[in-house]
PDB file of N, CA and C in Angstrom:
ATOM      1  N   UNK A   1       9.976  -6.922  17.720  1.00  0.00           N
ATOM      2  CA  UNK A   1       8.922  -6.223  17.011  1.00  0.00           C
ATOM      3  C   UNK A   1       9.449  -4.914  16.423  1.00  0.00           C
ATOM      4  N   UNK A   2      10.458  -4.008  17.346  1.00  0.00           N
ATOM      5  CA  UNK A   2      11.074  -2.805  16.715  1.00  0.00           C
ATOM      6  C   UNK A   2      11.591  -3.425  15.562  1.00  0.00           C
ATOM      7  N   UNK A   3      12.786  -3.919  15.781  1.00  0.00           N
ATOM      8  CA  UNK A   3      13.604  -4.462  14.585  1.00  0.00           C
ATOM      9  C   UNK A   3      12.680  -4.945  13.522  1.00  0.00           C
ATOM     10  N   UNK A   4      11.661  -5.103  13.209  1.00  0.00           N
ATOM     11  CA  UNK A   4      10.625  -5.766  12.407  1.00  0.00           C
ATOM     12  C   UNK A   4      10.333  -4.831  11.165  1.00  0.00           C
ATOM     13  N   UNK A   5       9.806  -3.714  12.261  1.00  0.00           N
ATOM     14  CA  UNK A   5       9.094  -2.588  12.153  1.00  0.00           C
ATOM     15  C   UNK A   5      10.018  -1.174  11.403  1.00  0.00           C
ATOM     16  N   UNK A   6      11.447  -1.661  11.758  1.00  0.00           N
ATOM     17  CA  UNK A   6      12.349  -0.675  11.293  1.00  0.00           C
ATOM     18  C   UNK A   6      12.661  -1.158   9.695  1.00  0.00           C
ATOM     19  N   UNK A   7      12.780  -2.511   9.666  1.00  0.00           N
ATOM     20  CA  UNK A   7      13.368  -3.463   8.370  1.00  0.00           C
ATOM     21  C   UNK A   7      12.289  -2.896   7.672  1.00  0.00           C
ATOM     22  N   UNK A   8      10.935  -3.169   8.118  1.00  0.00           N
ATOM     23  CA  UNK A   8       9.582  -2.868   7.251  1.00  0.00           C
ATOM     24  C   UNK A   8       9.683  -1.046   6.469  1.00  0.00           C
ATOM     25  N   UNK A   9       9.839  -0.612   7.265  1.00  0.00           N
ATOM     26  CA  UNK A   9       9.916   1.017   7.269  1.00  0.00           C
ATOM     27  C   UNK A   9      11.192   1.493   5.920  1.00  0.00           C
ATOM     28  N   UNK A  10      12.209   0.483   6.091  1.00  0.00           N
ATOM     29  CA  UNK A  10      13.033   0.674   5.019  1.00  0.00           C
ATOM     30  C   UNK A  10      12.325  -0.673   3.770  1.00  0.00           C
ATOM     31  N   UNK A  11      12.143  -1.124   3.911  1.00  0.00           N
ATOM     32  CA  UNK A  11      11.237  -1.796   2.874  1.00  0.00           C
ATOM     33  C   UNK A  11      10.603  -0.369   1.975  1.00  0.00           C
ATOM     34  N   UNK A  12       9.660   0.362   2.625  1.00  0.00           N
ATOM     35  CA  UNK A  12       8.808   1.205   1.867  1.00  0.00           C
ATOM     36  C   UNK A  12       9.521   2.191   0.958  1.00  0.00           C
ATOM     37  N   UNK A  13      10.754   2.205   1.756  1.00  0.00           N
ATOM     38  CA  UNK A  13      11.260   3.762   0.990  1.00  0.00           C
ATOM     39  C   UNK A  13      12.929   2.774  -0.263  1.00  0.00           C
ATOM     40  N   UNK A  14      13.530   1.838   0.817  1.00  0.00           N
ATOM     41  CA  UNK A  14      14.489   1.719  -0.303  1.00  0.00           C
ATOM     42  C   UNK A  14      14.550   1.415  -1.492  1.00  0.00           C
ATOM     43  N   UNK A  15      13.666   0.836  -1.796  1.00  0.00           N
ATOM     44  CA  UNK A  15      13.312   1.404  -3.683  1.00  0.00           C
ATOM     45  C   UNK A  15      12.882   2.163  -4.395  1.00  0.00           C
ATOM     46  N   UNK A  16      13.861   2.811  -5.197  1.00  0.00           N
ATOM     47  CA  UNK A  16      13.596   4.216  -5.862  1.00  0.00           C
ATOM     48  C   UNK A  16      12.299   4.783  -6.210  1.00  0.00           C
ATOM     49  N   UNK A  17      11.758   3.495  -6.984  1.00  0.00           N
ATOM     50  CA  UNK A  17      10.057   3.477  -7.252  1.00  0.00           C
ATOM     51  C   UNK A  17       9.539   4.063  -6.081  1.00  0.00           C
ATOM     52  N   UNK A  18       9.453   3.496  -5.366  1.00  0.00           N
ATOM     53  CA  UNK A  18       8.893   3.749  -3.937  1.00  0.00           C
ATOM     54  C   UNK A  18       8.996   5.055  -3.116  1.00  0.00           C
ATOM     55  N   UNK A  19      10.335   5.141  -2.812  1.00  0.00           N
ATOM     56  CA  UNK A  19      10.674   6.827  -2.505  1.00  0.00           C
ATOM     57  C   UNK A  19       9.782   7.506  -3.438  1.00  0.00           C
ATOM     58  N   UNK A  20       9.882   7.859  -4.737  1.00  0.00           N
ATOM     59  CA  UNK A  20       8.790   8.689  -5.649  1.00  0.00           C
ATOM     60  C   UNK A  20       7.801   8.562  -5.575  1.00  0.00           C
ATOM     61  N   UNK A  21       7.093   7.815  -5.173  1.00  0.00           N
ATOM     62  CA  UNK A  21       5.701   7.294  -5.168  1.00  0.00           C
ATOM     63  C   UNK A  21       4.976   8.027  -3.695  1.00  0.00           C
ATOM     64  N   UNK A  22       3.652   8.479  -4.372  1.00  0.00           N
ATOM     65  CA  UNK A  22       2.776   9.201  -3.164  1.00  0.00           C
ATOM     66  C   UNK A  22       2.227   8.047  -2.125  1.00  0.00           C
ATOM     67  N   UNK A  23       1.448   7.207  -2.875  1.00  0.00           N
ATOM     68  CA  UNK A  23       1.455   5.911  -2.224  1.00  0.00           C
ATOM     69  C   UNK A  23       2.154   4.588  -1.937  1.00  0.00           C
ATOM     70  N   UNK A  24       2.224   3.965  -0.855  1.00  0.00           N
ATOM     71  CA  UNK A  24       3.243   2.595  -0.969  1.00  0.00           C
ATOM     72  C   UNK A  24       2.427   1.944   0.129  1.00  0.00           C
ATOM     73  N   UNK A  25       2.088   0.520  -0.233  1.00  0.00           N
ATOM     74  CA  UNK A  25       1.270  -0.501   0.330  1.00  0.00           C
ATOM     75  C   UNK A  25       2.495  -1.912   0.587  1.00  0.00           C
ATOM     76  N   UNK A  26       2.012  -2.599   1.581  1.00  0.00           N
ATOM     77  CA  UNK A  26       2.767  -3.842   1.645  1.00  0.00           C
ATOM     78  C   UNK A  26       1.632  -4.634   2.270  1.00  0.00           C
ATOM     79  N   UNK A  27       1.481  -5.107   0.875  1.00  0.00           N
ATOM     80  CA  UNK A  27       0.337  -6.744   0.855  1.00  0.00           C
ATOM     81  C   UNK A  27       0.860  -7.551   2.073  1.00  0.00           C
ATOM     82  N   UNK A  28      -0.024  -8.421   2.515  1.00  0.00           N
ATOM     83  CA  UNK A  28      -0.030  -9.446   2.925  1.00  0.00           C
ATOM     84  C   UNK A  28       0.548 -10.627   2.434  1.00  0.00           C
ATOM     85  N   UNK A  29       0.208 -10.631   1.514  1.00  0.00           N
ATOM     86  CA  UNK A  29       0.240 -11.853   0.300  1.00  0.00           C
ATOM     87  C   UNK A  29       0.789 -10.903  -0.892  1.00  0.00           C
ATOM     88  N   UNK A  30       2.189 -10.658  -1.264  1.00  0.00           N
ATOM     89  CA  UNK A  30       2.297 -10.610  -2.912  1.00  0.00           C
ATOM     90  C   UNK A  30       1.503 -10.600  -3.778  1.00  0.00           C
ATOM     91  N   UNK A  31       1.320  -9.777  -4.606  1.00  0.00           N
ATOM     92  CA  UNK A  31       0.458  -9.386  -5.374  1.00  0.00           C
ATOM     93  C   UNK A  31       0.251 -10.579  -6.687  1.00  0.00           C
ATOM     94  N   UNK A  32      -0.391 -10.973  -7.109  1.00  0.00           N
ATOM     95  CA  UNK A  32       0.077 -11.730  -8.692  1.00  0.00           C
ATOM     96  C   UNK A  32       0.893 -11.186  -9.539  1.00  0.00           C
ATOM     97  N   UNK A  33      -0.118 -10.369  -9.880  1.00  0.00           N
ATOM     98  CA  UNK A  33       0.554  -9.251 -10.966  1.00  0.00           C
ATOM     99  C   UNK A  33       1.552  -8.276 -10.349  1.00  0.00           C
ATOM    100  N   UNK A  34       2.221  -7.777 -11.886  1.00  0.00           N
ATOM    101  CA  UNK A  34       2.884  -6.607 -11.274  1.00  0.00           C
ATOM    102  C   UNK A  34       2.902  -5.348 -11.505  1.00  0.00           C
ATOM    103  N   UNK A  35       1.474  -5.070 -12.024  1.00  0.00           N
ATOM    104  CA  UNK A  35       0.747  -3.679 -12.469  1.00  0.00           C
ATOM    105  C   UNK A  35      -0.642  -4.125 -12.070  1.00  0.00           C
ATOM    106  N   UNK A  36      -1.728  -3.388 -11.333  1.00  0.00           N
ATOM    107  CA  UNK A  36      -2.791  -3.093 -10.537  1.00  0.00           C
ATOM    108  C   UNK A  36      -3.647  -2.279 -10.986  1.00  0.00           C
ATOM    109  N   UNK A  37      -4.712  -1.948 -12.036  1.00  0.00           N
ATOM    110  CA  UNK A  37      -5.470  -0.817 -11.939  1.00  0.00           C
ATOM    111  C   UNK A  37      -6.571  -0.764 -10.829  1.00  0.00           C
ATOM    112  N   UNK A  38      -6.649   0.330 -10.252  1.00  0.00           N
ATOM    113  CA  UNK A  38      -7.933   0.717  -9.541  1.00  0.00           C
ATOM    114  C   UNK A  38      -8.286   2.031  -9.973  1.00  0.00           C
ATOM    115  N   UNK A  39      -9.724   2.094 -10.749  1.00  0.00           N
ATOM    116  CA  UNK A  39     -10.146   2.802 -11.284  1.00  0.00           C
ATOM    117  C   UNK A  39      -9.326   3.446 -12.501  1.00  0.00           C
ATOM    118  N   UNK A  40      -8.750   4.632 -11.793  1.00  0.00           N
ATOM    119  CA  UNK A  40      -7.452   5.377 -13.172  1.00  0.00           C
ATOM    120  C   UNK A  40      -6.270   5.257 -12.556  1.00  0.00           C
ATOM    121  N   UNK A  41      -5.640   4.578 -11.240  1.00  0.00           N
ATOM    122  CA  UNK A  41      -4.375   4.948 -11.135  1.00  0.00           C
ATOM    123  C   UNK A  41      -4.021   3.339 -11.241  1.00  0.00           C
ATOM    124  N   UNK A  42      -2.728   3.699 -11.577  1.00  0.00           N
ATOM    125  CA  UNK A  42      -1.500   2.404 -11.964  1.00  0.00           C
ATOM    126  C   UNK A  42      -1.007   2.010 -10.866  1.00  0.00           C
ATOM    127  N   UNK A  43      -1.139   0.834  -9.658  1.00  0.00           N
ATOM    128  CA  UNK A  43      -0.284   0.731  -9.042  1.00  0.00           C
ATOM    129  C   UNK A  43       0.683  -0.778  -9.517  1.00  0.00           C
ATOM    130  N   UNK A  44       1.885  -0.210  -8.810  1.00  0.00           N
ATOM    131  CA  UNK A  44       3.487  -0.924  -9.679  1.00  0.00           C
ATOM    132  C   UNK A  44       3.326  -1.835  -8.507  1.00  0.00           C
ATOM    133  N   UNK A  45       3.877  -2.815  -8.452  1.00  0.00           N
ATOM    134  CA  UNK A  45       3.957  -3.944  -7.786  1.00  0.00           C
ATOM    135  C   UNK A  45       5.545  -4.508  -7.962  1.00  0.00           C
ATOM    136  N   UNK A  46       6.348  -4.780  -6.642  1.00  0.00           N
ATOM    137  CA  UNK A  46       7.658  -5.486  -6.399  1.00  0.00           C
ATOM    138  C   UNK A  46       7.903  -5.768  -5.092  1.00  0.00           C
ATOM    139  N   UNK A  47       8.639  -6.512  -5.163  1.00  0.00           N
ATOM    140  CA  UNK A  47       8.875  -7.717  -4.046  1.00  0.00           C
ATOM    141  C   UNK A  47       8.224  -7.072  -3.021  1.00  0.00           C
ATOM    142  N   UNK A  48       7.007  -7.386  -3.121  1.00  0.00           N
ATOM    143  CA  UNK A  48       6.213  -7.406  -1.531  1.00  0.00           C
ATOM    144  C   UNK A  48       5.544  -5.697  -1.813  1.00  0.00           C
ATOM    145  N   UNK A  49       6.093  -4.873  -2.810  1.00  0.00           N
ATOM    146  CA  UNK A  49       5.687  -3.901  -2.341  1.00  0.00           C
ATOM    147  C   UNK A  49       4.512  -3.299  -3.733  1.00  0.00           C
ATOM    148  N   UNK A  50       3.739  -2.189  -3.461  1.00  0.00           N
ATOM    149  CA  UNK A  50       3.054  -1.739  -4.299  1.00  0.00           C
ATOM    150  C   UNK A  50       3.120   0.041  -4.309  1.00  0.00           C
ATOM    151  N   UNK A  51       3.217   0.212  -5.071  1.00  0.00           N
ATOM    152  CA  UNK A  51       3.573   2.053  -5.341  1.00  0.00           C
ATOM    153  C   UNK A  51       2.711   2.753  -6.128  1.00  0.00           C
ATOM    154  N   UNK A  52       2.515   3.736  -6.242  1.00  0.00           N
ATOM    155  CA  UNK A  52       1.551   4.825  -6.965  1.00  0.00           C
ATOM    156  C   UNK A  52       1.669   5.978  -6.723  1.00  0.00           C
ATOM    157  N   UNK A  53       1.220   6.765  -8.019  1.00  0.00           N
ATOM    158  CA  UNK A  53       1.419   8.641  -7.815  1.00  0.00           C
ATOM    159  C   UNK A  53      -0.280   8.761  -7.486  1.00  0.00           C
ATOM    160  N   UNK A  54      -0.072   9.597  -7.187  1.00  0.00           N
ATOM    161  CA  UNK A  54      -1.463  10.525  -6.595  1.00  0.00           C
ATOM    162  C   UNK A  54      -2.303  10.757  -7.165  1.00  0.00           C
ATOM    163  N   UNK A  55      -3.375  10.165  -6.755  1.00  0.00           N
ATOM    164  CA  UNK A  55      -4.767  10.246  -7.727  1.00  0.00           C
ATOM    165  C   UNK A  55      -6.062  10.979  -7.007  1.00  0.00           C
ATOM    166  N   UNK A  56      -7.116  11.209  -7.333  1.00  0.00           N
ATOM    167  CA  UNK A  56      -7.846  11.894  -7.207  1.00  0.00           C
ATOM    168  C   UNK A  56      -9.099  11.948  -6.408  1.00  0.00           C
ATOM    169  N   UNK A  57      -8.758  10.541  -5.694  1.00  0.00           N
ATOM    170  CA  UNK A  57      -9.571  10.118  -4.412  1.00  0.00           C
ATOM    171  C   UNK A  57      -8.833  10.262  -3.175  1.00  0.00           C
ATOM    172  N   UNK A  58     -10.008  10.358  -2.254  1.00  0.00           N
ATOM    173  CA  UNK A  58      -9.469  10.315  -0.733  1.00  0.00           C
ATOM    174  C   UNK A  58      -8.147   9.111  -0.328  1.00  0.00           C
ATOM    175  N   UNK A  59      -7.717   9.154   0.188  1.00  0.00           N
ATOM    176  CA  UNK A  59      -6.633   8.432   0.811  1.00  0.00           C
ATOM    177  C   UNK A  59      -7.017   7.297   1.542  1.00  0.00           C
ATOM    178  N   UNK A  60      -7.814   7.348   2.179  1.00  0.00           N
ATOM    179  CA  UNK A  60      -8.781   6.023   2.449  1.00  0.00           C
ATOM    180  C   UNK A  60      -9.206   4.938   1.299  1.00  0.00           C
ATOM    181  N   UNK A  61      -9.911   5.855   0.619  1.00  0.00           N
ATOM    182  CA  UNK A  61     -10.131   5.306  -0.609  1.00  0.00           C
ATOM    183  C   UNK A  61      -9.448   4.601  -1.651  1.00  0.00           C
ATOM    184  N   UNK A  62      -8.552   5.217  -1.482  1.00  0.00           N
ATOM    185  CA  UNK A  62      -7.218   4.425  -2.392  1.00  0.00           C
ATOM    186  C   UNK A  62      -6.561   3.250  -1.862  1.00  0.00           C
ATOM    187  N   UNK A  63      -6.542   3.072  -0.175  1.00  0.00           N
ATOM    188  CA  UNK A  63      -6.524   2.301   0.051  1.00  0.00           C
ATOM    189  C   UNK A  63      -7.351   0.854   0.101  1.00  0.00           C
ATOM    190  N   UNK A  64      -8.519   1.367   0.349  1.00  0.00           N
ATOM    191  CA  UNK A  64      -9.898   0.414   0.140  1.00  0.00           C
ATOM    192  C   UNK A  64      -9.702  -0.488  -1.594  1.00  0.00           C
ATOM    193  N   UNK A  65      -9.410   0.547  -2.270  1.00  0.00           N
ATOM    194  CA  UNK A  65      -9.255   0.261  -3.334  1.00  0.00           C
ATOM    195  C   UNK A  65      -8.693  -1.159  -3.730  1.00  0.00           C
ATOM    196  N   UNK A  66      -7.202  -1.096  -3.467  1.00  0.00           N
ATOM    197  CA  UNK A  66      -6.104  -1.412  -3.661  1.00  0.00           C
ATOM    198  C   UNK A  66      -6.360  -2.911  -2.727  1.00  0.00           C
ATOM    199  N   UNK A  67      -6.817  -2.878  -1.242  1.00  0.00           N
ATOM    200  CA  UNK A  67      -7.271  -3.892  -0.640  1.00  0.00           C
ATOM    201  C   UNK A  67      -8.199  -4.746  -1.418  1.00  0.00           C
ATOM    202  N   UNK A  68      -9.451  -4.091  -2.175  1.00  0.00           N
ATOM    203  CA  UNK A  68      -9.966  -5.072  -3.073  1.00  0.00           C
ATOM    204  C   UNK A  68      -9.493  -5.985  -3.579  1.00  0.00           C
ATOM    205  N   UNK A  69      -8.023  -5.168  -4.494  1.00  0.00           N
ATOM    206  CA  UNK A  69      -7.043  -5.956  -5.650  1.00  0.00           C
ATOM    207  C   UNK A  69      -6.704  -7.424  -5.056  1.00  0.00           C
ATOM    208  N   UNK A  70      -5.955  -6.584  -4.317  1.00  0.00           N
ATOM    209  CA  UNK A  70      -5.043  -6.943  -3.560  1.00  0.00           C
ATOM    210  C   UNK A  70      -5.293  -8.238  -2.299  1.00  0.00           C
ATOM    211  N   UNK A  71      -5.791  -7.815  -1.150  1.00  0.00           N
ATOM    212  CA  UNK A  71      -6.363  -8.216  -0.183  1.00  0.00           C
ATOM    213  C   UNK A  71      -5.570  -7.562   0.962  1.00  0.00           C
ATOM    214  N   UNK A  72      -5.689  -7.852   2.083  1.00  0.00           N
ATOM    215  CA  UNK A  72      -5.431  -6.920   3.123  1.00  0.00           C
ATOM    216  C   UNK A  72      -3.913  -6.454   3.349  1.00  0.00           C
ATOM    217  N   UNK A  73      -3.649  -5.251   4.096  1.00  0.00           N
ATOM    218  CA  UNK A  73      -2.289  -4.584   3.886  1.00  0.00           C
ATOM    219  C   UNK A  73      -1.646  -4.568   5.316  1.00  0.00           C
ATOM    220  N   UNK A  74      -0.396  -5.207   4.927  1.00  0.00           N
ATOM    221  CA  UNK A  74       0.382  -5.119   6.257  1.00  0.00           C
ATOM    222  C   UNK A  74       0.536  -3.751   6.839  1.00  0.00           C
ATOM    223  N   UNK A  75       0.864  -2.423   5.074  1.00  0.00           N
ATOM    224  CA  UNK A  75       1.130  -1.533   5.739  1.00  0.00           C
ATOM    225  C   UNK A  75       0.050  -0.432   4.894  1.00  0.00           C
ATOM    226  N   UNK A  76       0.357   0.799   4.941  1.00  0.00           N
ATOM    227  CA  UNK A  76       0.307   1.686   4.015  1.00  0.00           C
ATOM    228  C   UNK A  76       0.295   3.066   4.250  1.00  0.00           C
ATOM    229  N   UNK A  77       1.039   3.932   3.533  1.00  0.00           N
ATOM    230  CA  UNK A  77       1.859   5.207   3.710  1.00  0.00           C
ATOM    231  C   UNK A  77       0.987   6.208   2.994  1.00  0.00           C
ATOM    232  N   UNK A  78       1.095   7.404   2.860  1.00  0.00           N
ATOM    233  CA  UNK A  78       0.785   8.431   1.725  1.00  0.00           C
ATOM    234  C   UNK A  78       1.807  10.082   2.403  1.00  0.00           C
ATOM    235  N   UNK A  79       2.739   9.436   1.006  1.00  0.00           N
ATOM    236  CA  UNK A  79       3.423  10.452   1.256  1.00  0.00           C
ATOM    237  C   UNK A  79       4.271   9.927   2.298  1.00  0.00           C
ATOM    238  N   UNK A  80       4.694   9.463   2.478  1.00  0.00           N
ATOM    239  CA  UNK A  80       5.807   8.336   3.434  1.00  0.00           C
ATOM    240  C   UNK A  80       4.780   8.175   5.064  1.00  0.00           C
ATOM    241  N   UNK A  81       3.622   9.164   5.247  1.00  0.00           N
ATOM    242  CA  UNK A  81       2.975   8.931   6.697  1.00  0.00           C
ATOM    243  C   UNK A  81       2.189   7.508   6.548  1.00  0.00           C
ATOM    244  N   UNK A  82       2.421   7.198   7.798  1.00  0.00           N
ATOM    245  CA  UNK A  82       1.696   5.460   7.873  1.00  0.00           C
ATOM    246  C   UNK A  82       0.511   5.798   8.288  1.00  0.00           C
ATOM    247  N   UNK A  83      -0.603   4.900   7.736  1.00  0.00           N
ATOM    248  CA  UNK A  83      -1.697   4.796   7.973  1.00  0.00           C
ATOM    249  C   UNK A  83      -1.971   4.275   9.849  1.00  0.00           C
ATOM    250  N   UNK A  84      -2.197   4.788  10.663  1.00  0.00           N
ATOM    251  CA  UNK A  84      -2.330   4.131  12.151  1.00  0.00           C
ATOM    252  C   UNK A  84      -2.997   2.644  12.154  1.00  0.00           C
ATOM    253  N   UNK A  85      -2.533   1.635  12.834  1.00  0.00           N
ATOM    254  CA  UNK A  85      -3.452   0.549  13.272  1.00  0.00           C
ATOM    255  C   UNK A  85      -5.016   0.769  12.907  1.00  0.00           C
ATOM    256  N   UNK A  86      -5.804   1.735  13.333  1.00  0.00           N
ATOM    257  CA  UNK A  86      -7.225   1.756  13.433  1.00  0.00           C
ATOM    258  C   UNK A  86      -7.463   2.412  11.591  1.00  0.00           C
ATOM    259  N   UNK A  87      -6.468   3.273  10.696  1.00  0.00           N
ATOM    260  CA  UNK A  87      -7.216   3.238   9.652  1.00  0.00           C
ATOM    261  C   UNK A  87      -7.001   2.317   9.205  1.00  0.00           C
ATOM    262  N   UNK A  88      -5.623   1.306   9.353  1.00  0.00           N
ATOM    263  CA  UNK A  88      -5.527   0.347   8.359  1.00  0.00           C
ATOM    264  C   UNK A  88      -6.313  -0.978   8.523  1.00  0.00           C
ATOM    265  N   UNK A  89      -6.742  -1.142   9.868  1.00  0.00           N
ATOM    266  CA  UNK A  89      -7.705  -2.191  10.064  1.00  0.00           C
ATOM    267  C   UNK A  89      -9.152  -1.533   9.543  1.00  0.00           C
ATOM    268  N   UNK A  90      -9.788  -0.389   9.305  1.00  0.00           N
ATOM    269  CA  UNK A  90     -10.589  -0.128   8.671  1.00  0.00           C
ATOM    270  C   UNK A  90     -10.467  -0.345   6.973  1.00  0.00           C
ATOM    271  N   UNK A  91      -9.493  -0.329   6.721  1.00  0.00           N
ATOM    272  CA  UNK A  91      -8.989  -0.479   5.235  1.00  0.00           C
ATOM    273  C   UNK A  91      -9.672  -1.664   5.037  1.00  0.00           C
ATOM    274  N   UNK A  92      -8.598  -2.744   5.521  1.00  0.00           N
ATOM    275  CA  UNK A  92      -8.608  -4.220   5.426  1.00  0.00           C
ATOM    276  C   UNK A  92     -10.117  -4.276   5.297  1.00  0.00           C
ATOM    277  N   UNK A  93     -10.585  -4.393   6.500  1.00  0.00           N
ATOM    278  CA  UNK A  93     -12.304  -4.461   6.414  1.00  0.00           C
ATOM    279  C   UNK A  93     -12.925  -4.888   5.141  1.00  0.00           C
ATOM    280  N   UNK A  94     -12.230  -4.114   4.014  1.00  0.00           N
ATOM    281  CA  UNK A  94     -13.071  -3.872   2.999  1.00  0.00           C
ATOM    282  C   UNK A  94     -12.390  -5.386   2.288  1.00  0.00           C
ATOM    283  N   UNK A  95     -11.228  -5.833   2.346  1.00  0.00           N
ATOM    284  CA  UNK A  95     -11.154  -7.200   1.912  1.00  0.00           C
ATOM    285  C   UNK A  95     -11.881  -7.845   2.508  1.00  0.00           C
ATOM    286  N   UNK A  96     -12.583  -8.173   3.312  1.00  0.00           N
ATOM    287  CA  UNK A  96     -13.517  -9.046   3.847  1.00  0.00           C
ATOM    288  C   UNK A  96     -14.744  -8.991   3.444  1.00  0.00           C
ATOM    289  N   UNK A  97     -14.816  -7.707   3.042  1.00  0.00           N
ATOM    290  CA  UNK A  97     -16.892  -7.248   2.560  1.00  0.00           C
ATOM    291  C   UNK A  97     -17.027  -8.009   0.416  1.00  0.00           C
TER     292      UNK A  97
END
């Protein structure tokens, strides 16, 4: 599970996109596309991962968002901090509603 969790962790950051990016999500399921609008921000989409600069909603929110698109998130960061188990299962939630 460490080793999982470490591979995952470099997932978020080793692509350049990604390092720059305020937000970084890792779908469940690959995205279709590989550009995302929610509301006004652009999120970029690659292998497995999804990225974005900083927009003007809560951080929750952006995630909720993006779960719509998307559907539920293995992971998700802001600003490289991970969302804990309990927000990101609150996230998800919202793929189900």
């Amino acid at each position: 599970m460490l080793r999982f969790l470490a591979a995952a962790s470099l997932a978020l950051v080793a692509t350049p996109a990604l390092a720059e990016s305020y937000y970084a999500a890792v779908p469940t399921n690959a995205p279709a596309k590989a550009s995302i609008v929610t509301r006004s921000t652009i999120w970029k989409c690659n292998a497995g991962t999804c990225a974005a600069a900083k927009a003007g909603s809560r951080d929750a929110i952006m995630c909720e968002l993006l779960v719509r698109e998307v559907g539920p998130l293995q992971r998700f960061a802001v600003e490289g901090a991970e969302f804990d188990a309990a927000a990101l299962e609150k996230c998800n939630a919202r793929a189900r509603s």
